[in-house]
Protein backbone atom coordinates (compact mmCIF):
# COMPACT_ATOMS: atom_id res chain seq x y z
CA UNK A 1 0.00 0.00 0.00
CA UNK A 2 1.39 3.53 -0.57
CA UNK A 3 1.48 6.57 1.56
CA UNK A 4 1.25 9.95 0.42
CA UNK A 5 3.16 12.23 3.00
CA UNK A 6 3.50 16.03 2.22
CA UNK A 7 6.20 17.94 3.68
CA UNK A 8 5.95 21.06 6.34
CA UNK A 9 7.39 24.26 7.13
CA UNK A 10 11.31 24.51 6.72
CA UNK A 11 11.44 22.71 3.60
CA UNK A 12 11.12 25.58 1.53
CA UNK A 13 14.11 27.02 -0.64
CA UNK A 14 14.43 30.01 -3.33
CA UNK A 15 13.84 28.04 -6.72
CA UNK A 16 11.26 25.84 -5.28
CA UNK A 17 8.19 24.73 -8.21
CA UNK A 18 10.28 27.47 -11.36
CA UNK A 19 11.37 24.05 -13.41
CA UNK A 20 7.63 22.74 -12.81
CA UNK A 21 6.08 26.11 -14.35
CA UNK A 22 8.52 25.95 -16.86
CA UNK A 23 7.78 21.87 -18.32
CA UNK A 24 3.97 21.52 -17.26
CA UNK A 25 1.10 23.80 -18.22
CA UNK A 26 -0.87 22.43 -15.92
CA UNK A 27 1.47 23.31 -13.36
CA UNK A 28 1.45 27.34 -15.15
CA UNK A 29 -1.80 27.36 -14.42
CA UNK A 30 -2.36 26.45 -10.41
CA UNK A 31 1.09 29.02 -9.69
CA UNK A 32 -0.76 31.67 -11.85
CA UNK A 33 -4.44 30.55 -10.07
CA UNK A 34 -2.52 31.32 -6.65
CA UNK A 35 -1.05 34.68 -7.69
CA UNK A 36 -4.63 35.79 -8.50
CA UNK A 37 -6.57 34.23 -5.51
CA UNK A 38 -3.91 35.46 -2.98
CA UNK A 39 -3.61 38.36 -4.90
CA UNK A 40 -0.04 38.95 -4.92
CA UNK A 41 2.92 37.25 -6.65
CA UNK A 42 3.74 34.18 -4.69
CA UNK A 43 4.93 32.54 -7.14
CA UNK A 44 7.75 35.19 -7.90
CA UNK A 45 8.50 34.67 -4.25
CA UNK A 46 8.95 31.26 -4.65
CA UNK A 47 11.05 30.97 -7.44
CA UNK A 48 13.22 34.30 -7.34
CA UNK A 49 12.60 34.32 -3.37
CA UNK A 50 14.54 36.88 -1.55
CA UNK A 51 14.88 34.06 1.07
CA UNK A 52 13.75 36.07 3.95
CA UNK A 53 10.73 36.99 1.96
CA UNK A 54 10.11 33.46 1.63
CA UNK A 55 11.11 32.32 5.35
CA UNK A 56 8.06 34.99 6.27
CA UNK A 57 5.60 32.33 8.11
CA UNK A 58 2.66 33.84 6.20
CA UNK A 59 4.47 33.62 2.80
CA UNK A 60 6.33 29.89 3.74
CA UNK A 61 2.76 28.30 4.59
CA UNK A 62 1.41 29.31 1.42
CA UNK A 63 4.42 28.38 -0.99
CA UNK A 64 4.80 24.98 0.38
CA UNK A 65 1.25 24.42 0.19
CA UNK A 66 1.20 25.32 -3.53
CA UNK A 67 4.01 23.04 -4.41
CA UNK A 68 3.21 20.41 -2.75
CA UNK A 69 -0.47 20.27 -4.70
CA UNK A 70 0.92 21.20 -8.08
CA UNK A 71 2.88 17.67 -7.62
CA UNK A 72 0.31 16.02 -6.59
CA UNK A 73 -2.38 17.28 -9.84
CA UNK A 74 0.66 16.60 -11.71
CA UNK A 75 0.71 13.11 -10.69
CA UNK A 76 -2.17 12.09 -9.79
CA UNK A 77 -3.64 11.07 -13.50
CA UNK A 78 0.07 9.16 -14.42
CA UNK A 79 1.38 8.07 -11.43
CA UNK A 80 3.51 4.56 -11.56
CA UNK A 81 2.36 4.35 -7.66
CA UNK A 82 -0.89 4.37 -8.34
CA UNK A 83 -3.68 6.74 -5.84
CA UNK A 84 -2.61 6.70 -2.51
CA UNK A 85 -4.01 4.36 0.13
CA UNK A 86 -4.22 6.70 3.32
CA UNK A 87 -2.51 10.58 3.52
CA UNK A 88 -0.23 12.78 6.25
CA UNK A 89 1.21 15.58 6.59
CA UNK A 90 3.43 17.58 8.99
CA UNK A 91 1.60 20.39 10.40
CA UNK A 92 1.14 22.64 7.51
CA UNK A 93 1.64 19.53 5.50
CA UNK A 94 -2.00 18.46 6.42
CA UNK A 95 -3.30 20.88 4.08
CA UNK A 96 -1.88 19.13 1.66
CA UNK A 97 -2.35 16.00 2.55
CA UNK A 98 -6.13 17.00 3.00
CA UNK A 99 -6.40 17.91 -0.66
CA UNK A 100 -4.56 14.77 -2.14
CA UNK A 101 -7.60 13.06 0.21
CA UNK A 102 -10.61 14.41 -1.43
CA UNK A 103 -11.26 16.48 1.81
CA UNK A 104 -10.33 19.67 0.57
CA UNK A 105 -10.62 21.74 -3.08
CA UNK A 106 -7.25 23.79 -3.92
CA UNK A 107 -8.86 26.92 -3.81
CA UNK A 108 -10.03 26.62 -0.22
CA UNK A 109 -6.86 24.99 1.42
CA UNK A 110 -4.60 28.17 0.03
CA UNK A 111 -6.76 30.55 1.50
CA UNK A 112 -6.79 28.96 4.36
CA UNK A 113 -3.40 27.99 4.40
CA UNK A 114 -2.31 31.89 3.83
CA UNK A 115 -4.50 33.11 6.59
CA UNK A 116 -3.08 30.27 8.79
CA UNK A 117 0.49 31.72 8.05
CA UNK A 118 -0.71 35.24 8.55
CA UNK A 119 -2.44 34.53 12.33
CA UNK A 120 0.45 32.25 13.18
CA UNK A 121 3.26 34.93 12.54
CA UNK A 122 1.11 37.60 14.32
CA UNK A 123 0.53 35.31 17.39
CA UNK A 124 4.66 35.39 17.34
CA UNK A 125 5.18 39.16 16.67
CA UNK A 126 2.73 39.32 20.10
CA UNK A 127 3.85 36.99 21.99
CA UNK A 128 7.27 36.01 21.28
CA UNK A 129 8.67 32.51 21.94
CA UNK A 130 11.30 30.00 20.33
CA UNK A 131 11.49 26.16 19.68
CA UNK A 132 14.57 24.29 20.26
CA UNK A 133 15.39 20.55 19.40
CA UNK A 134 15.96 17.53 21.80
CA UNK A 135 18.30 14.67 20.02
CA UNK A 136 18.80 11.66 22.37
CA UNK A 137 16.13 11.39 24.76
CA UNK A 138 12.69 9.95 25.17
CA UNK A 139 9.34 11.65 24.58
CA UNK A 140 8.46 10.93 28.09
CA UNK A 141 11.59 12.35 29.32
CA UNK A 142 11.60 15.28 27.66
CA UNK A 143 7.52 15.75 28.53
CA UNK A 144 9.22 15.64 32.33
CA UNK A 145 11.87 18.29 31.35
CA UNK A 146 9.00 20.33 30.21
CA UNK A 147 6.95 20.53 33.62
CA UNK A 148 9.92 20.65 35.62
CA UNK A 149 11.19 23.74 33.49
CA UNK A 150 6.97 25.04 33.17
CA UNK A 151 7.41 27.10 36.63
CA UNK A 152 10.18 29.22 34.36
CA UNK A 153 8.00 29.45 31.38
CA UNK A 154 5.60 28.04 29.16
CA UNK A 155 7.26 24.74 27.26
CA UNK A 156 6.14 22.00 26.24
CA UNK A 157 7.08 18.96 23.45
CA UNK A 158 5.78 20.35 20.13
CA UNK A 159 6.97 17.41 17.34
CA UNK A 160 7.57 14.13 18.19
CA UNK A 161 9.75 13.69 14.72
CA UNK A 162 11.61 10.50 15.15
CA UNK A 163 12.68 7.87 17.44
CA UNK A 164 15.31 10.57 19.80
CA UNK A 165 14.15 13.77 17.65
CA UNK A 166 11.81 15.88 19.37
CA UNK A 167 11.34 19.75 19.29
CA UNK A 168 9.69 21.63 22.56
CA UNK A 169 8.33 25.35 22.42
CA UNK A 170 7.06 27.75 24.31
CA UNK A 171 8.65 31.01 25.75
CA UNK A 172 11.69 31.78 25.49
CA UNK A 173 12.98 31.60 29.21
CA UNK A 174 10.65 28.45 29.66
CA UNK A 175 12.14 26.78 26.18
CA UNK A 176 16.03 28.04 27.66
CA UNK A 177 15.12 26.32 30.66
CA UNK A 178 14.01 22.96 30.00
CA UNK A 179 17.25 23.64 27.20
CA UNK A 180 19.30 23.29 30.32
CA UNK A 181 17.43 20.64 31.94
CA UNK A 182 17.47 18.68 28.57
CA UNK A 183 21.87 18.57 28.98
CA UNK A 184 21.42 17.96 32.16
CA UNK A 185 19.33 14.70 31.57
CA UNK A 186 22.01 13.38 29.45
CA UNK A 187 20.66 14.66 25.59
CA UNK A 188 23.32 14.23 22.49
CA UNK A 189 22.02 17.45 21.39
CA UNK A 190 20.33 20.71 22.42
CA UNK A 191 19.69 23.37 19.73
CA UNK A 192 17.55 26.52 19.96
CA UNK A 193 15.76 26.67 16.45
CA UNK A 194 15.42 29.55 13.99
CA UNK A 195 11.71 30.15 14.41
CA UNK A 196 9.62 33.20 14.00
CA UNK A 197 6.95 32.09 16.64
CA UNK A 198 6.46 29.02 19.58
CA UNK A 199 4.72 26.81 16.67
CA UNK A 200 2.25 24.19 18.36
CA UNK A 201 2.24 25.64 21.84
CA UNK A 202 -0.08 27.61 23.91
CA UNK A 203 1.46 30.83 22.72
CA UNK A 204 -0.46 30.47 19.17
CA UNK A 205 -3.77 30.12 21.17
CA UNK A 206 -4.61 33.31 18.99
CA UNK A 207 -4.09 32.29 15.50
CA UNK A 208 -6.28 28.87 16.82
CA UNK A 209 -9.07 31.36 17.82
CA UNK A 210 -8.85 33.11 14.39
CA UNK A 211 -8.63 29.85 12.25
CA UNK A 212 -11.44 28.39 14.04
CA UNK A 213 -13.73 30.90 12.57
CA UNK A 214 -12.49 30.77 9.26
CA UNK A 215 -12.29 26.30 9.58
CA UNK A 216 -16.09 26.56 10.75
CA UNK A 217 -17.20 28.22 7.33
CA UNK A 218 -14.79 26.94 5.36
CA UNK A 219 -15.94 24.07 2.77
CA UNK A 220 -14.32 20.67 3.85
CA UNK A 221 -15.53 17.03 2.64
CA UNK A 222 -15.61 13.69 4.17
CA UNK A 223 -12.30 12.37 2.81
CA UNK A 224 -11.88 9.59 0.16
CA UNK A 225 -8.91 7.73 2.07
CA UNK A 226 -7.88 7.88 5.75
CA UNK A 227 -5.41 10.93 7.05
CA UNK A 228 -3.51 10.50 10.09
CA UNK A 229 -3.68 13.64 11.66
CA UNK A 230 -0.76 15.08 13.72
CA UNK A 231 -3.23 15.56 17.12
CA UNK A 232 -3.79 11.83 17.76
CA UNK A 233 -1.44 9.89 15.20
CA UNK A 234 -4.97 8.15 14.00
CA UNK A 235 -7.03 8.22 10.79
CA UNK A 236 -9.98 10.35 9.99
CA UNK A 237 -12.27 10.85 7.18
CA UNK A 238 -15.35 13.12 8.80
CA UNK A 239 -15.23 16.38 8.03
CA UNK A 240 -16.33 17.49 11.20
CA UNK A 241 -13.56 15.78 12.56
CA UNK A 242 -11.13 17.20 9.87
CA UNK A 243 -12.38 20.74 10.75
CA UNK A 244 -11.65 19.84 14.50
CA UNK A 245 -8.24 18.33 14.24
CA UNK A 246 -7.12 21.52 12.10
CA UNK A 247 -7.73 23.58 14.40
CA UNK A 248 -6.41 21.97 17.43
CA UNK A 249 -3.11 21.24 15.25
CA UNK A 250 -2.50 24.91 16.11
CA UNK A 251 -1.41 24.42 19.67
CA UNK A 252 -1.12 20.74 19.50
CA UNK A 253 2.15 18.40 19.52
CA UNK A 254 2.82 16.95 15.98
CA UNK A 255 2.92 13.23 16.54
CA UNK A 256 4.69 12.03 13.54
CA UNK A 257 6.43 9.30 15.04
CA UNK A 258 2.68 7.68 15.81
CA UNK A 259 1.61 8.67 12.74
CA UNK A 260 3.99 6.94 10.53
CA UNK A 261 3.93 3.69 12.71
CA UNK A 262 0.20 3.59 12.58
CA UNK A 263 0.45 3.67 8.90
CA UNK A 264 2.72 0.85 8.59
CA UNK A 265 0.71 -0.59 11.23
CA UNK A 266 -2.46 -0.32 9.02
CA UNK A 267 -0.62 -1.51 5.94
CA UNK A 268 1.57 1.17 4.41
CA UNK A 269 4.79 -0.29 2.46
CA UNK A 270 5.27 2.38 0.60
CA UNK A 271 6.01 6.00 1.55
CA UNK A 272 5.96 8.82 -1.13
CA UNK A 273 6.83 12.27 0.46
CA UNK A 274 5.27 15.45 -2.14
CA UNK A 275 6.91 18.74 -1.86
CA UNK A 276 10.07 20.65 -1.37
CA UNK A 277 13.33 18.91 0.23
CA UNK A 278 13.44 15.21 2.02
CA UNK A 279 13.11 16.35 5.04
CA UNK A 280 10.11 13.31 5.71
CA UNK A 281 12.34 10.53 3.90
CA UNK A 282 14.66 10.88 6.84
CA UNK A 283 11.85 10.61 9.16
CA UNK A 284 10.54 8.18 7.71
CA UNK A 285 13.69 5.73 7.57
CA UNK A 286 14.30 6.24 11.24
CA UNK A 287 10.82 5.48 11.92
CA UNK A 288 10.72 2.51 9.87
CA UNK A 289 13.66 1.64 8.37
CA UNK A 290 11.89 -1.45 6.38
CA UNK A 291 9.31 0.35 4.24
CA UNK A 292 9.92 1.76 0.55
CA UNK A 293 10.62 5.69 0.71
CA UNK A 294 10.81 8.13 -2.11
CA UNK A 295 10.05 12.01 -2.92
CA UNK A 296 9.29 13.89 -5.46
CA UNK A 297 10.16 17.81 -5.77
CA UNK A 298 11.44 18.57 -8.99
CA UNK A 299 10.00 18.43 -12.59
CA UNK A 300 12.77 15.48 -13.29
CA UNK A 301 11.58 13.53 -10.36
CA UNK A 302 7.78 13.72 -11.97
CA UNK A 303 9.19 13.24 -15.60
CA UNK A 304 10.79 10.20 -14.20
CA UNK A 305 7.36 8.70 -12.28
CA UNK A 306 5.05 9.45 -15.07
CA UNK A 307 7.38 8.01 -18.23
């Protein structure tokens, strides 16, 4: 069985999707459809960048959004793999993912994609915080660092990644904190992250708020094939549920570990990640180092699946 993943935000670079406007028409015409529903150039942004232009949160969500769908129209009539069995994405990646699934019309996930970068980086411009990433210790290890280090600051585990990998955020003297705990305990590896905002903590309880009411009249489907959302690492196809998970997402943990076990669990051999970078194959392999994993990014990579 094959999994669709779709990648998240960090993945992006300056060049990402030009090649695919340049060899597929069809491709043209969804970057040129997203100029004039967002009403400014993304695409210019995403192929001529400047890079800080396109490491903005409300421009990143957006871009990686649209090339991650543009891959997936592109192959979704000539894929060798064949439609997928079950979706996931990380974080933003749901979007995606969502859209690949039936549960979601392009149209609709970019707008709400762009407003969901827009509320996010706002909830970070007013109340700042930082992410940091944990190599080395175990999920319930590091969810102890987190309420020890809590009477500092707000922290708490944000992705679950990989087996060792996971990334905690909050504010910044409660993220420094449980930083120093975290060394203490024994991690490999303690990084603070380049973030413009404390993604998937309380501290984006604002940009939840605002997506809510955008999610609740938004027009989502009952999806065609399962998605393992990031909340609870389990399958849904209700869109009432969809809507829900969505919005939680915002100040949720991303369980990607779960997620990509249950998959395998349910019957995944096959792992395709859609989008910029291979930032999921890695996951992936460390996760489950027996399944099948490929990406595709590039116009060669779809030349090469559809020939």
């Amino acid at each position: 069985m094959v999994a669709y993943i779709f990648s998240g935000q960090g993945s992006q670079y300056v060049g990402m999707g030009k090649d695919l406007y340049a060899q597929f028409p069809a491709a043209k015409e969804m970057f040129d459809r997203a100029d004039e529903i967002l009403g400014y150039p993304l695409s210019k942004i995403c192929f001529e960048g400047p890079e800080e232009k396109l490491k903005q949160t409300k421009n990143t969500q957006p871009a990686i959004f649209l090339h991650s769908v543009v891959l997936w129209n592109l192959l979704k009539p000539k894929s060798a793999y064949g439609g997928p069995a079950m979706t996931a994405g990380h974080s933003l990646g749901e979007y995606s993912a969502l859209v690949a699934a039936g549960a979601m019309l392009f149209d609709d996930g970019l707008k709400l994609v762009r407003l969901r970068g827009e509320l996010m980086q706002k909830a970070g411009e007013e109340n700042p915080g930082t992410m940091a990433a944990v190599i080395g210790l175990e999920p319930k290890v590091v969810g102890e660092i987190c309420c020890s280090a809590w009477k500092t600051g707000i922290v708490q585990a944000a992705n679950f990644n990989s087996p060792g990998q996971v990334v905690i955020s909050g504010s910044i003297a409660g993220v420094r904190k449980a930083m120093e705990i975290a060394k203490e305990r024994g991690a490999k590896l303690v990084k603070e992250l380049v973030v413009s905002g404390a993604f998937h903590s309380p501290l984006m309880q604002s940009a939840k708020d605002g997506l809510k009411v955008a999610l609740d009249s938004a027009h989502v489907n009952d999806a065609n094939v399962p998605v393992y959302t990031n909340v609870t690492a389990k399958p849904v196809r209700k869109a009432e549920e969809i809507r829900a998970m969505l919005c939680e997402q915002v100040t949720s943990p991303v369980r990607w570990e779960e997620s990509i076990r249950a998959m395998v669990g349910d019957g995944a051999t096959k792992f395709i990640e859609l989008g910029p970078g291979k930032v999921l194959q890695g996951l992936v392999k460390r996760i489950a180092p027996n399944v099948e994993i490929g990406g595709i990014d590039t116009a060669a990579d779809v030349a090469k699946v559809i020939a």
